[in-house]
PDB file of N, CA and C in Angstrom:
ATOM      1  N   UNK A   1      -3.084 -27.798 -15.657  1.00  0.00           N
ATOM      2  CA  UNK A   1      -4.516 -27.743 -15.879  1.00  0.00           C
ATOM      3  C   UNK A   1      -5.221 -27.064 -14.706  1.00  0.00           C
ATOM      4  N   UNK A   2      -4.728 -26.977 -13.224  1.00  0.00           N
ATOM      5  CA  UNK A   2      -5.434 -26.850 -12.240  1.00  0.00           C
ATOM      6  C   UNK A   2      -5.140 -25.426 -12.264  1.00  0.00           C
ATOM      7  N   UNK A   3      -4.018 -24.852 -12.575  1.00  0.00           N
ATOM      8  CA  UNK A   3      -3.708 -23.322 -12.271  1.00  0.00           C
ATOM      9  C   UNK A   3      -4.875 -22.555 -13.385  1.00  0.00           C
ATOM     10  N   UNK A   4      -5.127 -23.284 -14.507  1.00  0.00           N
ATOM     11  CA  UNK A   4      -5.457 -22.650 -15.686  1.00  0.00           C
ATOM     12  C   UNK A   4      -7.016 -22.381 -14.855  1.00  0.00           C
ATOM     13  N   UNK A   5      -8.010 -23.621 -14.221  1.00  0.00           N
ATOM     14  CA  UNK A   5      -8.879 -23.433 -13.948  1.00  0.00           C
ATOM     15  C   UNK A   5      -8.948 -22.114 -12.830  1.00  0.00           C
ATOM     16  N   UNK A   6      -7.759 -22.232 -11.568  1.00  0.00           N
ATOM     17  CA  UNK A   6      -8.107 -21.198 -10.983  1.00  0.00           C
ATOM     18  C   UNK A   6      -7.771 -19.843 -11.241  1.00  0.00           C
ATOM     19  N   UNK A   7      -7.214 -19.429 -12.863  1.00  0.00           N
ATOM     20  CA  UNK A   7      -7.198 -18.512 -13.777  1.00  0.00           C
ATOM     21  C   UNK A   7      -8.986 -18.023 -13.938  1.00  0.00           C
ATOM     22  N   UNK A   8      -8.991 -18.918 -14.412  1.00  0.00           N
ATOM     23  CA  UNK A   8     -10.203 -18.633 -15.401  1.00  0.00           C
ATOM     24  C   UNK A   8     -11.483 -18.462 -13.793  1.00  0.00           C
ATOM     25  N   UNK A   9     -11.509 -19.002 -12.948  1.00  0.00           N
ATOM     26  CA  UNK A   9     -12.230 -19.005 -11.812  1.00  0.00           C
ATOM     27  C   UNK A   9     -12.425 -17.801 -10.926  1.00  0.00           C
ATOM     28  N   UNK A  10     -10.957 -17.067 -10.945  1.00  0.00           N
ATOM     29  CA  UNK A  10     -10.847 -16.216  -9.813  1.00  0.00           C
ATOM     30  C   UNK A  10     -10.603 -14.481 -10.919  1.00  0.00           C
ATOM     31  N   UNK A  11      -9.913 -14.632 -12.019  1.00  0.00           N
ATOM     32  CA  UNK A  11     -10.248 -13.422 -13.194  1.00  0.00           C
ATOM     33  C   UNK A  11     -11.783 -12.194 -12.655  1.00  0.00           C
ATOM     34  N   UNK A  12     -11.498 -11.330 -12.276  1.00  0.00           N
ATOM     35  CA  UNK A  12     -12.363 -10.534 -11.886  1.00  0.00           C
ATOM     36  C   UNK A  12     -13.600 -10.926 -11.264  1.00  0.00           C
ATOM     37  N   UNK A  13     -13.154 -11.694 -10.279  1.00  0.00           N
ATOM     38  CA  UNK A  13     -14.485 -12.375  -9.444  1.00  0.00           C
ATOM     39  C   UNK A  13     -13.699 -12.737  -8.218  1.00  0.00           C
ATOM     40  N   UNK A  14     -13.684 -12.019  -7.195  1.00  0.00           N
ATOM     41  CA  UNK A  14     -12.825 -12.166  -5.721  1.00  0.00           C
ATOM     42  C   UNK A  14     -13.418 -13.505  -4.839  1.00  0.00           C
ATOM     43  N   UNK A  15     -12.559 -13.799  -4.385  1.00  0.00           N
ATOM     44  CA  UNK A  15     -13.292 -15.409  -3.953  1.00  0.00           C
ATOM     45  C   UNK A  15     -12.077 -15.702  -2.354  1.00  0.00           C
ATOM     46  N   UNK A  16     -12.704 -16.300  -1.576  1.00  0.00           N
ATOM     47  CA  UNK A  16     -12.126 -16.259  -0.365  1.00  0.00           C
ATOM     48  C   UNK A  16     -11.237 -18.036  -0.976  1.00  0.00           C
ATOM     49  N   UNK A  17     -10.713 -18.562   0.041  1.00  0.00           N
ATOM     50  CA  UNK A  17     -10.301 -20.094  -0.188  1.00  0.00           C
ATOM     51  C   UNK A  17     -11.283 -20.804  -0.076  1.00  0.00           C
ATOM     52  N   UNK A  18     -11.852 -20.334   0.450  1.00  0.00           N
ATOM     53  CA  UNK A  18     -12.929 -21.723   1.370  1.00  0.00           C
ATOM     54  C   UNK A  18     -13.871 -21.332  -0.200  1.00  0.00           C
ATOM     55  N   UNK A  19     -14.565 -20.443  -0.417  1.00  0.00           N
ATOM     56  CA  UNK A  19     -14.933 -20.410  -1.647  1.00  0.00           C
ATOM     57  C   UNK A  19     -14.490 -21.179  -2.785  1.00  0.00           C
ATOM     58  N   UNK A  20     -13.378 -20.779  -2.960  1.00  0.00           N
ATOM     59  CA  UNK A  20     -12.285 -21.741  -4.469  1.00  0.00           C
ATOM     60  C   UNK A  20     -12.548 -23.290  -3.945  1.00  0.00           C
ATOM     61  N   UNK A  21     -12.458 -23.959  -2.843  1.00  0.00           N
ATOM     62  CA  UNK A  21     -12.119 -24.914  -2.103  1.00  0.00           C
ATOM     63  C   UNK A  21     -13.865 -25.829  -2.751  1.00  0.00           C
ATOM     64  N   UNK A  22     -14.860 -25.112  -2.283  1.00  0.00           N
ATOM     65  CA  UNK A  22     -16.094 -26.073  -2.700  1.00  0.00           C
ATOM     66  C   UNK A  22     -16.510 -25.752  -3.838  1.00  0.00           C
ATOM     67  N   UNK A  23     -15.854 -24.518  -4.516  1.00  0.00           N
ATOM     68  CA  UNK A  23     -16.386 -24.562  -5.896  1.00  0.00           C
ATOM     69  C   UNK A  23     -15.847 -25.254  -6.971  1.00  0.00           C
ATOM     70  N   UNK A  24     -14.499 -25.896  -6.730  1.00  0.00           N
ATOM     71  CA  UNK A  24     -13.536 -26.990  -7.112  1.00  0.00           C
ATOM     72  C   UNK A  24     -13.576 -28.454  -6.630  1.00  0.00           C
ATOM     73  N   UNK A  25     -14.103 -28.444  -5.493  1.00  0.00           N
ATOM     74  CA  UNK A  25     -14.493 -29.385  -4.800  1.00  0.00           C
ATOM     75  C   UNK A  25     -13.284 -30.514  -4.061  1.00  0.00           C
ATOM     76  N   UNK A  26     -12.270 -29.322  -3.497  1.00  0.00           N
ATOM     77  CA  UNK A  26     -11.278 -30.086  -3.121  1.00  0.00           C
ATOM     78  C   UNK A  26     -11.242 -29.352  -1.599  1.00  0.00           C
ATOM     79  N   UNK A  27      -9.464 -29.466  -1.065  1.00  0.00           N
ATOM     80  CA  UNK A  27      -9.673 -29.327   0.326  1.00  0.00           C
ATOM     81  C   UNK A  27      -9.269 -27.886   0.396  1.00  0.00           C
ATOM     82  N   UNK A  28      -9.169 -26.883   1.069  1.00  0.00           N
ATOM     83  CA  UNK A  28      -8.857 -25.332   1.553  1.00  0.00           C
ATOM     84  C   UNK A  28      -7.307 -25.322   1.309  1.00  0.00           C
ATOM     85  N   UNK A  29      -6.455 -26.463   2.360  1.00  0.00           N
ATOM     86  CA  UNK A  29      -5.078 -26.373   2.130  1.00  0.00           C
ATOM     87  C   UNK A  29      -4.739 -26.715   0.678  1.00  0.00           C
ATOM     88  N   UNK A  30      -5.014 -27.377   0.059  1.00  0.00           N
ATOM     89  CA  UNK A  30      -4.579 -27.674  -1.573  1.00  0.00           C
ATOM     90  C   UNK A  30      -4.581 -26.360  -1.909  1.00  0.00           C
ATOM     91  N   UNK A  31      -5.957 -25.977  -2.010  1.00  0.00           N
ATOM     92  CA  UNK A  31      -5.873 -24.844  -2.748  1.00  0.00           C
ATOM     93  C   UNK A  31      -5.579 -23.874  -2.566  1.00  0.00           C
ATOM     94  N   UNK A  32      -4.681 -23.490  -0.977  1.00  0.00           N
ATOM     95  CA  UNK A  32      -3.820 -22.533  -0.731  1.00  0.00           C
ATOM     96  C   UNK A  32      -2.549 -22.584  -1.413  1.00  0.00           C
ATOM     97  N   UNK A  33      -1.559 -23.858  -1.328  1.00  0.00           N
ATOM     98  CA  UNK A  33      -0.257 -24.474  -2.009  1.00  0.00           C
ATOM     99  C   UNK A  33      -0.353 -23.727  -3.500  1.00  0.00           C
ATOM    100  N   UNK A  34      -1.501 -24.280  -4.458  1.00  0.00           N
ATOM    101  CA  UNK A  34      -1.970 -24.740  -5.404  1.00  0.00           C
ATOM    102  C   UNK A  34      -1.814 -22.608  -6.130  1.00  0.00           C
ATOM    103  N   UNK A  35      -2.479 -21.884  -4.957  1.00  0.00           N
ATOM    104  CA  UNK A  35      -2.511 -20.592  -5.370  1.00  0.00           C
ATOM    105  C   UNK A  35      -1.445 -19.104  -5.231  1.00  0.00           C
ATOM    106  N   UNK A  36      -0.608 -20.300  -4.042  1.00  0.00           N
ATOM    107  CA  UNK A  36       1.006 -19.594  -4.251  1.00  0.00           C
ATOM    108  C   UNK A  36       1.794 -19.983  -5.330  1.00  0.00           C
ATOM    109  N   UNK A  37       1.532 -21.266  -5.944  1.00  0.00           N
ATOM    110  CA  UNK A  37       1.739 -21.576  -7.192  1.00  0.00           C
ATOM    111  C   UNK A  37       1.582 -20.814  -8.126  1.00  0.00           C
ATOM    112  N   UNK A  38       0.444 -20.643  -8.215  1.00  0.00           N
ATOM    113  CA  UNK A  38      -0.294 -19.806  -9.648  1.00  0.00           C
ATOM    114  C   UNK A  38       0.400 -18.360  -9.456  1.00  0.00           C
ATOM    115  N   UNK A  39       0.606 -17.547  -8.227  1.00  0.00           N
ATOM    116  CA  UNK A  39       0.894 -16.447  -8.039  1.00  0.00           C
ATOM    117  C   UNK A  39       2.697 -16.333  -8.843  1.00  0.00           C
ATOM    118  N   UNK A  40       3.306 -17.435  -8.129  1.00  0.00           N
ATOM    119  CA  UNK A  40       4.654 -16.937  -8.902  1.00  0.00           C
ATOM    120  C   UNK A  40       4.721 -17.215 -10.358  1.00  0.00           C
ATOM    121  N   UNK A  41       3.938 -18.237 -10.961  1.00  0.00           N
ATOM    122  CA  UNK A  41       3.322 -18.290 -12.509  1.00  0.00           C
ATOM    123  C   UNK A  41       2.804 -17.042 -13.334  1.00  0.00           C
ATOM    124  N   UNK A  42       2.055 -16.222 -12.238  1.00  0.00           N
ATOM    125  CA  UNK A  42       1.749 -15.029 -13.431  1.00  0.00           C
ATOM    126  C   UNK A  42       2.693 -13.788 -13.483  1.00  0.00           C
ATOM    127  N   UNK A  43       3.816 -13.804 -12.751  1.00  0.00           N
ATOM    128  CA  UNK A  43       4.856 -13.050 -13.366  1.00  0.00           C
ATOM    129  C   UNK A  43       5.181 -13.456 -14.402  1.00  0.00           C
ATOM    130  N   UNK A  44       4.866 -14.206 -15.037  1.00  0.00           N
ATOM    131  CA  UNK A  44       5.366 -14.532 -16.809  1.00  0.00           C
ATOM    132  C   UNK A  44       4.079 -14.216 -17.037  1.00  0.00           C
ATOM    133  N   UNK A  45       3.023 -14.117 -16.934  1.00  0.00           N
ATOM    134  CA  UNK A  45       1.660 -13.771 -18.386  1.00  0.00           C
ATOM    135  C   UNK A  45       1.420 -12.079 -17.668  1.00  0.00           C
ATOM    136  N   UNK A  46       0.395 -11.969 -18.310  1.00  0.00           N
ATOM    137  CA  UNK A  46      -0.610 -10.492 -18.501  1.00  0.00           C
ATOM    138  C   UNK A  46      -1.494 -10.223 -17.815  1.00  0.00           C
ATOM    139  N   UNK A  47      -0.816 -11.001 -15.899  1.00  0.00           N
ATOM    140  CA  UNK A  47      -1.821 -10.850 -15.043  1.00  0.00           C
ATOM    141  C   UNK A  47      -1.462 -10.438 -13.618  1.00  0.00           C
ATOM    142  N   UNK A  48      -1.919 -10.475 -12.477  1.00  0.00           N
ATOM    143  CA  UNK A  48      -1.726 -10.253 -11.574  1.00  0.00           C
ATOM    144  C   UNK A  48      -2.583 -10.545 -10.671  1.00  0.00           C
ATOM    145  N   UNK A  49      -2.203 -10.710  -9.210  1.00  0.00           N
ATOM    146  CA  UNK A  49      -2.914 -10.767  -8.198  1.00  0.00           C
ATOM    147  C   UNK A  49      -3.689 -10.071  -7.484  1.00  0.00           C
ATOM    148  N   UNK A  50      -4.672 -10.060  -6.662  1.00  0.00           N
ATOM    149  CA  UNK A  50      -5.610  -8.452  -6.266  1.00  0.00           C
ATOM    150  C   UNK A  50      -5.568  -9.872  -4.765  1.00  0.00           C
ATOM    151  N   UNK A  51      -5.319  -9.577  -3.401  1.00  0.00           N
ATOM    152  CA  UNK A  51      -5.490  -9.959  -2.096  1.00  0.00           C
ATOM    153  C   UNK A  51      -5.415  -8.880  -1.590  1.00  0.00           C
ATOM    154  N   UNK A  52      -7.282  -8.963  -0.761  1.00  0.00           N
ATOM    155  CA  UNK A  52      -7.713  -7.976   0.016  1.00  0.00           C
ATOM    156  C   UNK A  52      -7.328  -8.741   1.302  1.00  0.00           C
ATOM    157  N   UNK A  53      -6.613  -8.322   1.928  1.00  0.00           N
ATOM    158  CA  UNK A  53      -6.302  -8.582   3.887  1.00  0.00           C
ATOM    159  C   UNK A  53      -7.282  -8.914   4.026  1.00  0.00           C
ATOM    160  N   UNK A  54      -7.147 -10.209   4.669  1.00  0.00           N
ATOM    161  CA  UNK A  54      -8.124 -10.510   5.920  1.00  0.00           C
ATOM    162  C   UNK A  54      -8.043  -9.581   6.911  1.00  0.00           C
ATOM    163  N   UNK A  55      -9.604  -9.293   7.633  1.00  0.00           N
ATOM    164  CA  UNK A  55      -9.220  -7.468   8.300  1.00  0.00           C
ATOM    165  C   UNK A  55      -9.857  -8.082   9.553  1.00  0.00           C
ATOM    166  N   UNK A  56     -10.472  -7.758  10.405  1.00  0.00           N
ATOM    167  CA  UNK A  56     -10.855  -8.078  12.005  1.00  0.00           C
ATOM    168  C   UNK A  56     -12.237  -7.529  11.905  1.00  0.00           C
ATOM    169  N   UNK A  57     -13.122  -7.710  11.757  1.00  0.00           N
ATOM    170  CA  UNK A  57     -14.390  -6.799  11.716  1.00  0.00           C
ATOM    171  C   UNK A  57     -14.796  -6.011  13.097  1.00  0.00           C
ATOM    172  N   UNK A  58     -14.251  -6.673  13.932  1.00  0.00           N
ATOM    173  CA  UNK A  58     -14.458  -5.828  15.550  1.00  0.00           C
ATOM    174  C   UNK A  58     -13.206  -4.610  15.888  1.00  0.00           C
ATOM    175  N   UNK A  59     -12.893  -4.573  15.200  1.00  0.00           N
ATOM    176  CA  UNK A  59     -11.337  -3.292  15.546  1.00  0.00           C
ATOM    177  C   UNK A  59     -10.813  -2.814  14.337  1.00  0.00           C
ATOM    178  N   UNK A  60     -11.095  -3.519  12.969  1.00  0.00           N
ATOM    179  CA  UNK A  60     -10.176  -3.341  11.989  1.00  0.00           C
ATOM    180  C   UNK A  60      -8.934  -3.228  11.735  1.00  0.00           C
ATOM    181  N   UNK A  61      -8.591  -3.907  12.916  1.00  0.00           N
ATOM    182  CA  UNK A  61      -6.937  -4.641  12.499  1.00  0.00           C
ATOM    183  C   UNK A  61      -7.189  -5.223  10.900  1.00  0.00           C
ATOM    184  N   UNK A  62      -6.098  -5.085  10.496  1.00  0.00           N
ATOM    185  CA  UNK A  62      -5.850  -5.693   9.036  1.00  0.00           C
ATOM    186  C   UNK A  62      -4.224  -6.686   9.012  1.00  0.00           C
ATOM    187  N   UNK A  63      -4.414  -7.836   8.605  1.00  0.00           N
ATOM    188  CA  UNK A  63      -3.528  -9.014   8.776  1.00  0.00           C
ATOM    189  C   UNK A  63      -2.597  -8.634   6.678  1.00  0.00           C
ATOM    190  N   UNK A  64      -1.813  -9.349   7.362  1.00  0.00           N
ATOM    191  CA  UNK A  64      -0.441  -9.331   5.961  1.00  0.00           C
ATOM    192  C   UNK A  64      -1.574  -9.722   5.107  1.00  0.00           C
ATOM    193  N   UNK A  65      -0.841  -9.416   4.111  1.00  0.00           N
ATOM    194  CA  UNK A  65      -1.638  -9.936   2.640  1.00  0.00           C
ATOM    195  C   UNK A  65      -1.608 -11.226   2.224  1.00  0.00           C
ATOM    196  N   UNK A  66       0.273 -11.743   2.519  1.00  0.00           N
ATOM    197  CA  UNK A  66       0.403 -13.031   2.562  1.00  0.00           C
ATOM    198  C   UNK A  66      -0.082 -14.055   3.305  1.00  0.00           C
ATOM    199  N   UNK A  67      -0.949 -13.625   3.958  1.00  0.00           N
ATOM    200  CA  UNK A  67      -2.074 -14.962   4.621  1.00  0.00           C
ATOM    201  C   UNK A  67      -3.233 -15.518   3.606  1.00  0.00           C
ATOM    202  N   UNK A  68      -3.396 -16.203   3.380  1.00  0.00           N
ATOM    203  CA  UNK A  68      -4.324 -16.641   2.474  1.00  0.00           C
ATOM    204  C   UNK A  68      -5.556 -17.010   2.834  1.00  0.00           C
ATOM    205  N   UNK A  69      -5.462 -17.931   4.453  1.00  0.00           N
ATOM    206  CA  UNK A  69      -6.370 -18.457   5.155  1.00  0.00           C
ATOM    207  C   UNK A  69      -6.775 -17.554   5.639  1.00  0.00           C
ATOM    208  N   UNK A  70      -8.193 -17.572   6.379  1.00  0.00           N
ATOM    209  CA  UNK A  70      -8.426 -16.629   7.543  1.00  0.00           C
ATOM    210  C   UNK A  70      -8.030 -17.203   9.016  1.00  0.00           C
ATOM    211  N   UNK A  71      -7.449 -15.898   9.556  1.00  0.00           N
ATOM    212  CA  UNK A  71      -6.947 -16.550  11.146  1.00  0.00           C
ATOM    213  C   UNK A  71      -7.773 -16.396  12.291  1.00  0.00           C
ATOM    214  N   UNK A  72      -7.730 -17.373  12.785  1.00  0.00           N
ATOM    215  CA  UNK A  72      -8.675 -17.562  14.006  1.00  0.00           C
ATOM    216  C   UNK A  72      -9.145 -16.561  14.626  1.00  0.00           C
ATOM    217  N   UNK A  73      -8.182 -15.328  15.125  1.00  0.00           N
ATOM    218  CA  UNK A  73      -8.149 -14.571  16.406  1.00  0.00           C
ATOM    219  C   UNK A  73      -7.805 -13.668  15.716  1.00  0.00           C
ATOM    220  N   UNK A  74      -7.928 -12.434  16.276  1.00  0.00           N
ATOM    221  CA  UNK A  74      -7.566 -11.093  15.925  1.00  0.00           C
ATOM    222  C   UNK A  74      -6.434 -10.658  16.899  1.00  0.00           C
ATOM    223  N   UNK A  75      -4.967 -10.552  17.047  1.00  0.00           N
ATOM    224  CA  UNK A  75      -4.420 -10.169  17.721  1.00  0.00           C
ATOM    225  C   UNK A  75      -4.304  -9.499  18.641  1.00  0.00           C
ATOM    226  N   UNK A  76      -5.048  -7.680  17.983  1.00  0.00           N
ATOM    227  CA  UNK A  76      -5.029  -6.825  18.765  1.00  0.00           C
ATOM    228  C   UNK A  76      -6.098  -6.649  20.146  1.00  0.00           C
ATOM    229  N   UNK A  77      -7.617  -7.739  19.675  1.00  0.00           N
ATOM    230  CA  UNK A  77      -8.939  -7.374  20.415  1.00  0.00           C
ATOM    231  C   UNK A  77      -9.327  -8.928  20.898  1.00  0.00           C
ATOM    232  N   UNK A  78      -8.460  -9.754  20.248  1.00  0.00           N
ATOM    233  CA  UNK A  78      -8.715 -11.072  20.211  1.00  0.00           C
ATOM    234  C   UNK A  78     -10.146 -11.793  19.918  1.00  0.00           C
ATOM    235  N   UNK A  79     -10.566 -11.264  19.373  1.00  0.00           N
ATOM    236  CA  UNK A  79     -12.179 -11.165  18.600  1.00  0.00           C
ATOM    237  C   UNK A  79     -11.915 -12.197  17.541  1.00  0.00           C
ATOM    238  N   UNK A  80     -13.336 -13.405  17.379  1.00  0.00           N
ATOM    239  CA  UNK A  80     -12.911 -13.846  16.536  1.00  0.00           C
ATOM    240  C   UNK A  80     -13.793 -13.406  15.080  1.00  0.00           C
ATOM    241  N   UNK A  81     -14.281 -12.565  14.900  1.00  0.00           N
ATOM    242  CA  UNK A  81     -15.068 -12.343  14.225  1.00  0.00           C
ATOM    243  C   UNK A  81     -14.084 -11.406  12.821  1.00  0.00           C
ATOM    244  N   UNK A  82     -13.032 -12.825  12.309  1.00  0.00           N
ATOM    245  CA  UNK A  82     -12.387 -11.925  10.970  1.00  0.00           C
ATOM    246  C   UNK A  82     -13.337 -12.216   9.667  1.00  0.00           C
ATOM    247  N   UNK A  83     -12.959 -11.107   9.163  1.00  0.00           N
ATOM    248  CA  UNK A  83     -13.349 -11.594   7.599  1.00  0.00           C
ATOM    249  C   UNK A  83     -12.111 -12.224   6.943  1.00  0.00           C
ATOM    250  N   UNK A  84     -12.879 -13.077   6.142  1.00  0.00           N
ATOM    251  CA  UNK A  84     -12.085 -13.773   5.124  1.00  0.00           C
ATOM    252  C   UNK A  84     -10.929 -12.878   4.147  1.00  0.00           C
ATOM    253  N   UNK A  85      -9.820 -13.357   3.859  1.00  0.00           N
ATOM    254  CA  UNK A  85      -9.241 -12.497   2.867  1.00  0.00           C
ATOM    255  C   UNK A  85      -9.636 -13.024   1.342  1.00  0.00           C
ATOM    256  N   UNK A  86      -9.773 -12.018   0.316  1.00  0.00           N
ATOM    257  CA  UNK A  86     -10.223 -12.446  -0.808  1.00  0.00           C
ATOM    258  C   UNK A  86      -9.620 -12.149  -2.232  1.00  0.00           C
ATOM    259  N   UNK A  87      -9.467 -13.198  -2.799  1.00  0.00           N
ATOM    260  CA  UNK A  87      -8.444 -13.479  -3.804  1.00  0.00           C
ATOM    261  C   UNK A  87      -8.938 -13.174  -5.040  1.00  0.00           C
ATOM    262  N   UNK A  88      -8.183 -12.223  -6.113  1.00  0.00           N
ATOM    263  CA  UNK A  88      -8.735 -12.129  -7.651  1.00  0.00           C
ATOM    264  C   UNK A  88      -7.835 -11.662  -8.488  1.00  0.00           C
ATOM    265  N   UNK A  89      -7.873 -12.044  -9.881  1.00  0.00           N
ATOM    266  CA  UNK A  89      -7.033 -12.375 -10.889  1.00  0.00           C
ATOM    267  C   UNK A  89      -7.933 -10.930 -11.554  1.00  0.00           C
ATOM    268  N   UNK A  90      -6.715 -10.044 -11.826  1.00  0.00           N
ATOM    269  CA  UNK A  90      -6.793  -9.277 -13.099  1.00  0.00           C
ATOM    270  C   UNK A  90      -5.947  -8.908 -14.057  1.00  0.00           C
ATOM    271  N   UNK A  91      -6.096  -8.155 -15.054  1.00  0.00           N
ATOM    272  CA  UNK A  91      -5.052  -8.274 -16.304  1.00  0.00           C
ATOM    273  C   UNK A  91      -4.297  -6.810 -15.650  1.00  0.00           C
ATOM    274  N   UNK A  92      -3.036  -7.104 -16.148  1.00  0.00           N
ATOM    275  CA  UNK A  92      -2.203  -5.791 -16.331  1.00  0.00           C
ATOM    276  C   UNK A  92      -2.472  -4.706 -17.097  1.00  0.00           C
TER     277      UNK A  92
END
């Protein structure tokens, strides 16, 4: 039931965690677990994942895709000023 909602939630509408997190009204880490879940789930349907990197806004370093959270620090400038990475469901 919970994957279906963050189907229908994140479907052409990009949404950071912390977003999914109060618009569900649960905690950030759940709904990180909860969305590596859903990710190996839609290799069986008519969908796919869209994760924009969390990027560094002071240098534009750009972080793996597989981060879900945003990270504290920016490696290269150590700036903490990242953007969020942002998550969205579209069809094949």
């Amino acid at each position: 039931m919970f994957r279906k909602q963050l189907l229908e939630l994140l479907t052409d509408n990009p949404m950071t965690v912390v977003e999914i997190a109060t618009a569900l009204d649960e905690k950030p880490a759940d709904i990180e677990a909860d969305l590596r879940h859903l990710f190996k789930s839609l290799r069986h349907l008519p969908w796919r994942a869209v994760i924009a990197p969390a990027r560094c806004r002071r240098c534009g370093f750009e972080f793996r895709a597989d981060k879900l959270v945003k990270p504290g620090k920016c490696p290269l400038c150590r700036g903490s000023w990242v953007a969020a990475p942002r998550i969205e469901i579209r069809s094949q």
